[in-house]
Protein backbone atom coordinates (compact mmCIF):
# COMPACT_ATOMS: atom_id res chain seq x y z
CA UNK A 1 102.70 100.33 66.66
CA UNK A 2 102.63 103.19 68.87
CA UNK A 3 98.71 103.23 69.25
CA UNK A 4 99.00 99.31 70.73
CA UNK A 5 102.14 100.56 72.89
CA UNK A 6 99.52 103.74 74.02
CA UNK A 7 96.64 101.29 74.71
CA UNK A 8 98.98 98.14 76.78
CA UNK A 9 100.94 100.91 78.56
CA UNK A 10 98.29 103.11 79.23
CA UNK A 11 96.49 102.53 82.53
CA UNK A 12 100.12 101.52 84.21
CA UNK A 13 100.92 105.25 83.51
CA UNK A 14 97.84 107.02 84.47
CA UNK A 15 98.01 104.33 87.79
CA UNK A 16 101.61 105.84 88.64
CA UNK A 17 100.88 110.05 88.10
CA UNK A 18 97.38 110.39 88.90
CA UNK A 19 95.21 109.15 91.80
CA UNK A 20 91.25 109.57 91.89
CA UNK A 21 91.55 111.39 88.73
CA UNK A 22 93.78 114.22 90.76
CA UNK A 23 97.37 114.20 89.30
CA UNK A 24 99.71 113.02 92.08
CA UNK A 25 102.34 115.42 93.79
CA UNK A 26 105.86 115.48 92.28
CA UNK A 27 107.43 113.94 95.98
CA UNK A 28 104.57 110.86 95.13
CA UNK A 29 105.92 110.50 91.59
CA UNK A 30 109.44 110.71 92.59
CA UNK A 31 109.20 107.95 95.20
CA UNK A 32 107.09 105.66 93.06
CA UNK A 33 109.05 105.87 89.93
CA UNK A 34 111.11 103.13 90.08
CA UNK A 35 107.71 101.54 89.64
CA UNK A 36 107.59 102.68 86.40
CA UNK A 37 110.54 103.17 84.69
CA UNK A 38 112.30 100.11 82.67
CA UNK A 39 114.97 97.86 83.51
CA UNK A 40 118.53 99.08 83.16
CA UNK A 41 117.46 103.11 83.29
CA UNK A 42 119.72 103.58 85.25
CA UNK A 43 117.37 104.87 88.08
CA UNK A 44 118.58 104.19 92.16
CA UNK A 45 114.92 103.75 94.00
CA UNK A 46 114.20 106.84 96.87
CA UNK A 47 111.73 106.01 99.82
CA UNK A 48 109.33 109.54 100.38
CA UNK A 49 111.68 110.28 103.25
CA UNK A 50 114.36 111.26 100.75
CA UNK A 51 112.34 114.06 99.02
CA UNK A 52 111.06 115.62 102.68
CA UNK A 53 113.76 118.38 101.69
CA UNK A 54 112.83 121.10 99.26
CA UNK A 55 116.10 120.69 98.02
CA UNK A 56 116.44 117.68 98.10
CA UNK A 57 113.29 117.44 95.81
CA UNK A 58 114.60 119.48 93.02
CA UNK A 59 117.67 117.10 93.22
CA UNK A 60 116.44 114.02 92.70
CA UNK A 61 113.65 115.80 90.17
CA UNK A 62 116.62 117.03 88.49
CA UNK A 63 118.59 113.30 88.06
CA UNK A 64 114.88 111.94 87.34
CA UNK A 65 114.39 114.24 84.53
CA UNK A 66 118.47 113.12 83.16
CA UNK A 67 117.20 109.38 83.15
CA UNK A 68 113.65 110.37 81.37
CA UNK A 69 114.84 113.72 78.81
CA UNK A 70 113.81 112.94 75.42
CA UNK A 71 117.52 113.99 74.07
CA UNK A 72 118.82 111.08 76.49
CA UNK A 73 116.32 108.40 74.97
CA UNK A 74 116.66 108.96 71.74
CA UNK A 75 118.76 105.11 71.01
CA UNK A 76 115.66 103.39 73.01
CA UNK A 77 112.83 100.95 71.98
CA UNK A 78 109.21 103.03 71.19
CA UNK A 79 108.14 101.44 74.08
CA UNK A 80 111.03 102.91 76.54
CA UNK A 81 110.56 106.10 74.44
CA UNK A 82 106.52 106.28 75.31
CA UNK A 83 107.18 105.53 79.09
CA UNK A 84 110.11 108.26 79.28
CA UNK A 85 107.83 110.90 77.25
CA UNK A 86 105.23 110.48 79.62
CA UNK A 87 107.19 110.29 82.37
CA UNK A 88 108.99 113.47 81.43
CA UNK A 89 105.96 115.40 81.16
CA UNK A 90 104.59 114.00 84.37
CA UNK A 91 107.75 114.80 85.81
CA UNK A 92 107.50 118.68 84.58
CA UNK A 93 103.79 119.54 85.11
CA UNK A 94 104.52 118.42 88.95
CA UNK A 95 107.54 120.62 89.04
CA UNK A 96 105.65 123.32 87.92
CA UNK A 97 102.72 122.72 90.60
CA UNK A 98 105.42 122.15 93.20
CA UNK A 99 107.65 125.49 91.91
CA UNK A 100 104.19 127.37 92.61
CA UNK A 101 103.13 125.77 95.67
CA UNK A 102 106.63 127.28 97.10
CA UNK A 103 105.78 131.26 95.83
C-alpha cells in the first residue's frame, strides 16, 4: 500500500519542494503549501508577501511544522501520513538552509 501511495503521490511532491532539480526555498514552500496539503489540515493559505519578514518566516514555518509533525498525524490515513512526512522533512531541510543563509 504505501509503495502505490509513494508512486501516485510522488511527482505532486517533488513538483511542490523542488524546481529544476534545485530544492525550492523555505518562503517558496511556505507560500505554496496549501497546494499540497489535504483537505481539513487545518492550514490558512499565506501569499509570499507574508513570509518577506525573517520573523515572520520562522512563524508561519513554526505553525506549518504543528499542522505537518509526525506526533500530530499519527490518527490520519497513510496517505495524509506520506504527504505530512514529506512535507515535514521538506519543511526542515529548508529551515536549515534558511537558518544558515542568515549566519
Amino acid at each position: 500500500e504505501e509503495d502505490l501511495i509513494r508512486q501516485r503521490l510522488e511527482p505532486r511532491l517533488r513538483a511542490w519542494s523542488e524546481e529544476h532539480g534545485k530544492k525550492k526555498q523555505l518562503r517558496a514552500l511556505l507560500a505554496n503549501l496549501h497546494t499540497i496539503l489535504w483537505e481539513g489540515s487545518g492550514w490558512r493559505q499565506i501569499s509570499l508577501a507574508d513570509v518577506l519578514d525573517d520573523s515572520k518566516v520562522k512563524r508561519v514555518y513554526f505553525k506549518a511544522s504543528r499542522v505537518v509533525h509526525p506526533d500530530k498525524t499519527g490518527k490520519l490515513d497513510a496517505e495524509k501520513r506520506f504527504v505530512a512526512k514529506r512535507v515535514f522533512d521538506a519543511l526542515t531541510q529548508a529551515k536549515v538552509e534558511f537558518d544558515e543563509g542568515k549566519r
